[in-house]
Protein backbone atom coordinates (compact mmCIF):
# COMPACT_ATOMS: atom_id res chain seq x y z
CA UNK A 1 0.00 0.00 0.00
CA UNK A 2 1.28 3.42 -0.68
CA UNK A 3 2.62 6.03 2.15
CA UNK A 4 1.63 9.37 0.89
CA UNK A 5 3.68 12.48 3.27
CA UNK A 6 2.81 16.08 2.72
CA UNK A 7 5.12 18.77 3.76
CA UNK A 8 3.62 22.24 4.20
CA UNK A 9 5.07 25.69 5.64
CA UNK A 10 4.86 29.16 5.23
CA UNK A 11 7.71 30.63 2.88
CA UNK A 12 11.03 29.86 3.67
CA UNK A 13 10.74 27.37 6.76
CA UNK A 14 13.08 24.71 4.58
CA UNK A 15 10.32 22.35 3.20
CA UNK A 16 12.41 21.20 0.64
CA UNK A 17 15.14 20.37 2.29
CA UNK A 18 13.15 18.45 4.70
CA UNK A 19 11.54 16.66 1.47
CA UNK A 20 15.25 15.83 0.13
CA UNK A 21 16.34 14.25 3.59
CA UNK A 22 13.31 12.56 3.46
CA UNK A 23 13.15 11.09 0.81
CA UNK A 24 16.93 10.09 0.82
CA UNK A 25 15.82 8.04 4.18
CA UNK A 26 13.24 6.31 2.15
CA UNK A 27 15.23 4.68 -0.46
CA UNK A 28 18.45 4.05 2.20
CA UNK A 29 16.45 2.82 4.90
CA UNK A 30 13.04 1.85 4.34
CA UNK A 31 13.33 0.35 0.34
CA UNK A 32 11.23 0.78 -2.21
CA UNK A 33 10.05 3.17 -4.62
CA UNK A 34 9.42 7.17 -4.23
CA UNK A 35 7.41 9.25 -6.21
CA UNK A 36 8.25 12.59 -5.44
CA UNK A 37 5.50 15.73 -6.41
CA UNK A 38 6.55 18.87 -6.79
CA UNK A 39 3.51 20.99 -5.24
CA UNK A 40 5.27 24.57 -5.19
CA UNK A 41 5.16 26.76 -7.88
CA UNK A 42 9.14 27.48 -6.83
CA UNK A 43 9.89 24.39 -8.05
CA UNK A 44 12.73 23.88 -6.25
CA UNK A 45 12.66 20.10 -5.50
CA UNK A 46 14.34 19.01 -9.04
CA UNK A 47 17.06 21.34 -8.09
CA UNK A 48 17.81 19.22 -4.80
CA UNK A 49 16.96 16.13 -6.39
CA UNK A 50 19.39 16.64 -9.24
CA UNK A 51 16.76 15.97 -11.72
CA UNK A 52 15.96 18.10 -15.03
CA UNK A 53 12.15 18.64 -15.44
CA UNK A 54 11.09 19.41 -18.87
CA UNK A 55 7.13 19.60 -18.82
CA UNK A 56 5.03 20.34 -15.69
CA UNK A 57 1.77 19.26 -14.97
CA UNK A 58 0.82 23.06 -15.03
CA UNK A 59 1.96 23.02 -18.45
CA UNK A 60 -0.17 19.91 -19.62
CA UNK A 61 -3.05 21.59 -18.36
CA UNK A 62 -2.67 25.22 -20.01
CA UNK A 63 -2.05 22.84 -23.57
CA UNK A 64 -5.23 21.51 -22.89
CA UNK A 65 -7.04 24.48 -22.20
CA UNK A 66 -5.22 26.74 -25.28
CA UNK A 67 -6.44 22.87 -27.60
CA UNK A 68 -10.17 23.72 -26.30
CA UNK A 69 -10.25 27.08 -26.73
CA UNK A 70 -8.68 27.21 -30.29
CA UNK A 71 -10.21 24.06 -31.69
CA UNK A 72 -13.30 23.32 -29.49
CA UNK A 73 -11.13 19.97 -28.46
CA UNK A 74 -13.37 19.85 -25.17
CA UNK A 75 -16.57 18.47 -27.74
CA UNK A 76 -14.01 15.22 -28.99
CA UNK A 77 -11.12 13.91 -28.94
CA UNK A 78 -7.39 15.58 -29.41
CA UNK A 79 -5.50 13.43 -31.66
CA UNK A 80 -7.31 10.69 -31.58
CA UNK A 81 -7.34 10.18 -28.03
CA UNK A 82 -10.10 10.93 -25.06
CA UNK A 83 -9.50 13.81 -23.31
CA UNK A 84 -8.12 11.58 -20.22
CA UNK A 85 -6.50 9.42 -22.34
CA UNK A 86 -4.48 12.90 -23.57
CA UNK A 87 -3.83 13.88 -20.49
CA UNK A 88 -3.02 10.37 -19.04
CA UNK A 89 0.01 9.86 -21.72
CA UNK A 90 0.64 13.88 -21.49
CA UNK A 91 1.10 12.91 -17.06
CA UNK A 92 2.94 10.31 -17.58
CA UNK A 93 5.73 11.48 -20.19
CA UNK A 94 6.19 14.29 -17.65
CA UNK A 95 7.31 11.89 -15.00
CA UNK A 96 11.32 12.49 -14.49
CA UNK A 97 12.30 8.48 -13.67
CA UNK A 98 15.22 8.26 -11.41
CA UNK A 99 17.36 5.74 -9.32
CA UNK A 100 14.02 4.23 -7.50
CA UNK A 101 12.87 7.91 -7.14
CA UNK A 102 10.63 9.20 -9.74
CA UNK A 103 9.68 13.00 -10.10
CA UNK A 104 6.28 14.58 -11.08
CA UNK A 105 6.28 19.02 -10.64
CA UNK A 106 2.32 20.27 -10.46
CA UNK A 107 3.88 23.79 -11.89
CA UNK A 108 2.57 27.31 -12.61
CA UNK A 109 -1.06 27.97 -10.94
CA UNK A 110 -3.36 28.79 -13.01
CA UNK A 111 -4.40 31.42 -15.11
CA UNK A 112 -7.59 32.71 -16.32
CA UNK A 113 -10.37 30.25 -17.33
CA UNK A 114 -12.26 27.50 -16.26
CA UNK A 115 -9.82 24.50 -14.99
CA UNK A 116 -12.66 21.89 -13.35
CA UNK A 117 -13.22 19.73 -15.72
CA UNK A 118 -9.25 19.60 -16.43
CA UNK A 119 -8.45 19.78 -12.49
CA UNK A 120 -10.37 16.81 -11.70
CA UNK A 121 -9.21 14.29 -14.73
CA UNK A 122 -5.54 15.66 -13.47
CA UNK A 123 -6.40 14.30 -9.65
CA UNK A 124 -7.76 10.50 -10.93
CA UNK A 125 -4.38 10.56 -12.94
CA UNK A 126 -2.06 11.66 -10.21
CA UNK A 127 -3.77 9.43 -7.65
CA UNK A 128 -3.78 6.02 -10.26
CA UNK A 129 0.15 6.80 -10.91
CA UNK A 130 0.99 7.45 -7.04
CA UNK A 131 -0.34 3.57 -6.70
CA UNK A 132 2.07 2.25 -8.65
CA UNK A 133 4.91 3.79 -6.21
CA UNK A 134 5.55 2.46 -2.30
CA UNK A 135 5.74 6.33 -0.90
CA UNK A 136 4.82 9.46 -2.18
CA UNK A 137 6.28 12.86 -0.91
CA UNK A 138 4.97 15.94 -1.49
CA UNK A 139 6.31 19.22 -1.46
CA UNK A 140 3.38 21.97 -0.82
CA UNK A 141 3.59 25.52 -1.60
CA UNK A 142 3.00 27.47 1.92
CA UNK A 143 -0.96 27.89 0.65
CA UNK A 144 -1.33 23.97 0.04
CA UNK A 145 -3.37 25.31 -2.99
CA UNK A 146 -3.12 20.99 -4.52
CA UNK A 147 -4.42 19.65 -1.19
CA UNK A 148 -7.07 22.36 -0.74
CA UNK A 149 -8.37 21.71 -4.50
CA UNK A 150 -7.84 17.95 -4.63
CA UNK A 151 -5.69 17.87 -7.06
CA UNK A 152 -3.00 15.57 -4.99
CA UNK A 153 -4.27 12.17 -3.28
CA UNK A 154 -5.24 12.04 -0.13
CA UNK A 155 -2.57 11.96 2.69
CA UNK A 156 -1.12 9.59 5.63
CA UNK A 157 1.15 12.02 7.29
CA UNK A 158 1.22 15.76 7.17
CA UNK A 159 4.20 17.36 8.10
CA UNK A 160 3.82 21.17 8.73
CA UNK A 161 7.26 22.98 8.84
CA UNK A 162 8.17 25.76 10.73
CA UNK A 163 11.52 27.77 11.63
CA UNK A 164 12.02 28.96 15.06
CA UNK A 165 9.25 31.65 15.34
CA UNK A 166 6.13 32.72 16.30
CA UNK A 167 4.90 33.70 13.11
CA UNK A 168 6.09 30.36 11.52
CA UNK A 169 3.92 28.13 14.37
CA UNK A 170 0.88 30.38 14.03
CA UNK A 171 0.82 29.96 10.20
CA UNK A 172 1.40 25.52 10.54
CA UNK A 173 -1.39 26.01 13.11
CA UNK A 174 -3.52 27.68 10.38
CA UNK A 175 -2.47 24.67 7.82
CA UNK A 176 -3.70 22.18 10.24
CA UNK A 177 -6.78 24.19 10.98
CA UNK A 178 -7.42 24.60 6.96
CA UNK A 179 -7.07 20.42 6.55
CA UNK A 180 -10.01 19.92 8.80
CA UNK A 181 -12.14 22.94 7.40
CA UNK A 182 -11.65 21.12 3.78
CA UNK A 183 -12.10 18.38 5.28
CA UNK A 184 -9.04 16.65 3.80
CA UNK A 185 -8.58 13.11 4.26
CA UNK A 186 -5.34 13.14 6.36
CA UNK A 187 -3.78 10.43 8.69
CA UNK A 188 -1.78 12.17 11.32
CA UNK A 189 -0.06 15.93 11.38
CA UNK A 190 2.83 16.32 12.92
CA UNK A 191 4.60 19.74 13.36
CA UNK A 192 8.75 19.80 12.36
CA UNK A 193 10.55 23.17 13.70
CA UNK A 194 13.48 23.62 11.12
CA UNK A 195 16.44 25.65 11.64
CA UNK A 196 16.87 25.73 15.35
CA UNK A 197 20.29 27.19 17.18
CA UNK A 198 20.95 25.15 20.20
CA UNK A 199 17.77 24.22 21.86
CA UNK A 200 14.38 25.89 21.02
CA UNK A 201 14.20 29.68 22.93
CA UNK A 202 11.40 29.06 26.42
CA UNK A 203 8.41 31.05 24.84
CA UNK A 204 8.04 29.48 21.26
CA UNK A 205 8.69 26.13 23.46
CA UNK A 206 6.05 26.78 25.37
CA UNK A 207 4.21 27.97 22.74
CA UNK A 208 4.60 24.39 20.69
CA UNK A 209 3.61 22.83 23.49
CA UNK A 210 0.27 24.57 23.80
CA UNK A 211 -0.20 24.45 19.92
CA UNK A 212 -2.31 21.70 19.64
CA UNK A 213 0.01 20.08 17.32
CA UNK A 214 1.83 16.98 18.08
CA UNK A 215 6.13 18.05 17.60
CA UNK A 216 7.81 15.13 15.76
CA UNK A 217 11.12 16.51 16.34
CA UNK A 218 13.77 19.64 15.89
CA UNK A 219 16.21 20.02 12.85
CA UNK A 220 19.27 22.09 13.93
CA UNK A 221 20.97 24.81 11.64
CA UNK A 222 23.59 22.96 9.73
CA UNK A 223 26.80 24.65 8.50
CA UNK A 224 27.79 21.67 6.16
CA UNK A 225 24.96 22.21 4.32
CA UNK A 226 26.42 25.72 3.49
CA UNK A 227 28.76 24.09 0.58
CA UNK A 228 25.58 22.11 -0.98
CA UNK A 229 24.01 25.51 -1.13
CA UNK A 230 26.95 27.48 -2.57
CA UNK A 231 27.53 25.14 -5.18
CA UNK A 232 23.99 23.81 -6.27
CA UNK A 233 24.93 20.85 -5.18
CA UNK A 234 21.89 18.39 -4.80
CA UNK A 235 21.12 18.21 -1.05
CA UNK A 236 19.53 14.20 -1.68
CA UNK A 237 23.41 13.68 -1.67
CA UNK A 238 24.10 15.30 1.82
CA UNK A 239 26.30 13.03 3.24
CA UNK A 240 24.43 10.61 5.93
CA UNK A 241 26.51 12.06 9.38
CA UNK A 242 24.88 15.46 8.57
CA UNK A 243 23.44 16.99 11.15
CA UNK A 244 20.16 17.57 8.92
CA UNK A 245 19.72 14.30 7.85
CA UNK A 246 20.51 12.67 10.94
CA UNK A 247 17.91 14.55 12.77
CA UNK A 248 15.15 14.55 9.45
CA UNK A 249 15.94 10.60 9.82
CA UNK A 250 14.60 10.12 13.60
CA UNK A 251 11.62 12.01 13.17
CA UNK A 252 10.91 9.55 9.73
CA UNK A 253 11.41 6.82 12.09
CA UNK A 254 9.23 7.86 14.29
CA UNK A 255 6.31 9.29 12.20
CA UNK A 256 6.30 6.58 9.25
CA UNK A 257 6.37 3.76 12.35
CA UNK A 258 3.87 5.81 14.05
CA UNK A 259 1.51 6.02 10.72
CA UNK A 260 1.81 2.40 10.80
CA UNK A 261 0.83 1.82 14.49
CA UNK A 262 -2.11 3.94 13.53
C-alpha cells in the first residue's frame, strides 16, 4: 500500500530540504520506490533532487485548455485520443524516472479560465500513478493550494514545517486548521521546527507545546549544508553524518512507524 507524506510551511521554513532528507531516508532505509511531487510553484525540489524537469503538470493543463479554446477539443477527442487518455500519456511522459525515485512538478497555478473539468481528470491521474509507487512525498507551496483543491491524493502524514518563530507556528497552526475545514482526508499531522540554534528559545517552546500540534522533532541549523548551497549541489546527496539528515531521519522513524501503528 502506498505512504503518501505532505510537507507544508509558510515561505522559507526549509520544506524542501526536509523533502530531500526525506526522501533520501526512504530509499536508504526503508526500500522501495518514491514518487516525489513537486507541489510549489518554486519548483525547487528538481534542483535538490538533481533531476531536469522538462514539462510540468501546469503546463499539460494550459495545452489543454489553449487545444479547447482554439479548436473546441473539449466536444471530442485531441489526436485521436479521449480527453483523459491525452492527459493520461501527457502525465505520464512528464514523470522524471530516477534511481528508485521518480519525479512529477504540479507547476505554474493557473491562469484565467475555467480549470474543473481539467483539475479533476488531473487528480484521478495523479492518484492512479501514485499507486504504482511504495511512498509518495509531497512538497506543498506554503498555501497547500493541490491539497485544498484535490488535485493531490489524499494523505497519511502531514508534516507542517516551521523555523524557530512565532509567526512560523501560528501559520502551521492555520495549515492544520485549513485540513479539517476542507475536510481533507489526512492520517496524522505532525509539526517539524526547522532551523533551530541550540535548543528551542522558552516562549516558542512553550508555545509548541500549547499548539495543539503533536512536535515530531527539531532540525538544527547545519553549517555543512552551506557548501551544498553554494555550489547547487543536490542536497539528496548530503552526506548521511549530517546533522540535517541525521535529525530529518529520527523524526521519519518515528512518524512513518507511528503512521503504521495507527
Amino acid at each position: 500500500m502506498t505512504v503518501t507524506i505532505a510537507l507544508a510551511g509558510k515561505g522559507g521554513t526549509g520544506k524542501t530540504t526536509i523533502a530531500a532528507c526525506l526522501i533520501r531516508y526512504l530509499l536508504q532505509e526503508r526500500g522501495g520506490s518514491v514518487l516525489a511531487i513537486d507541489a510549489d510553484p518554486a519548483m525547487n525540489l528538481p534542483q535538490v533532487l538533481g533531476m531536469e524537469v522538462e514539462q510540468t503538470v501546469g503546463d499539460i493543463r494550459e495545452d489543454m485548455l489553449e487545444l479547447v479554446q482554439s479548436s473546441g477539443a473539449l466536444a471530442g477527442s485531441i489526436g485521436g485520443m479521449s480527453k483523459q487518455e491525452y492527459l493520461d500519456y501527457q502525465v505520464r511522459m512528464s514523470i522524471v524516472e530516477g534511481d528508485r525515485v521518480d519525479l512529477l512538478v504540479m507547476g505554474r497555478p493557473e491562469g484565467p479560465g475555467c480549470y474543473c473539468a481539467a483539475n479533476q481528470m488531473l487528480r484521478l491521474i495523479v492518484d492512479r500513478v501514485s499507486t504504482k509507487y511504495d511512498y509518495v512525498v509531497i512538497d506543498n507551496e506554503a498555501g497547500m493550494e493541490h491539497l485544498s483543491r484535490r488535485t493531490t491524493r489524499d494523505v497519511d502524514i502531514l508534516l507542517l514545517v516551521t523555523d524557530p518563530t512565532q509567526r512560523g507556528l501560528t501559520t502551521a497552526q492555520a495549515m492544520a486548521r485549513m485540513a479539517r475545514d476542507l475536510h481533507i482526508n489526512v492520517g496524522r499531522v505532525y509539526l517539524v521546527v526547522n532551523r533551530v540554534v541550540g535548543e528551542l528559545p522558552p516562549p516558542l517552546a512553550e508555545a509548541v507545546a500549547h499548539s495543539g500540534l503533536e512536535l515530531a522533532g527539531v532540525v538544527p541549523e547545519d553549517l555543512q549544508m552551506a557548501e551544498f548551497e553554494f555550489t547547487g549541489r543536490p542536497l539528496i546527496q548530503l552526506p548521511p553524518e549530517t546533522a540535517v539528515y541525521q535529525a530529518v531521519r529520527r523524526i521519519a522513524d518515528r512518524v512513518v512507524d507511528g503512521r503504521k501503528g495507527g
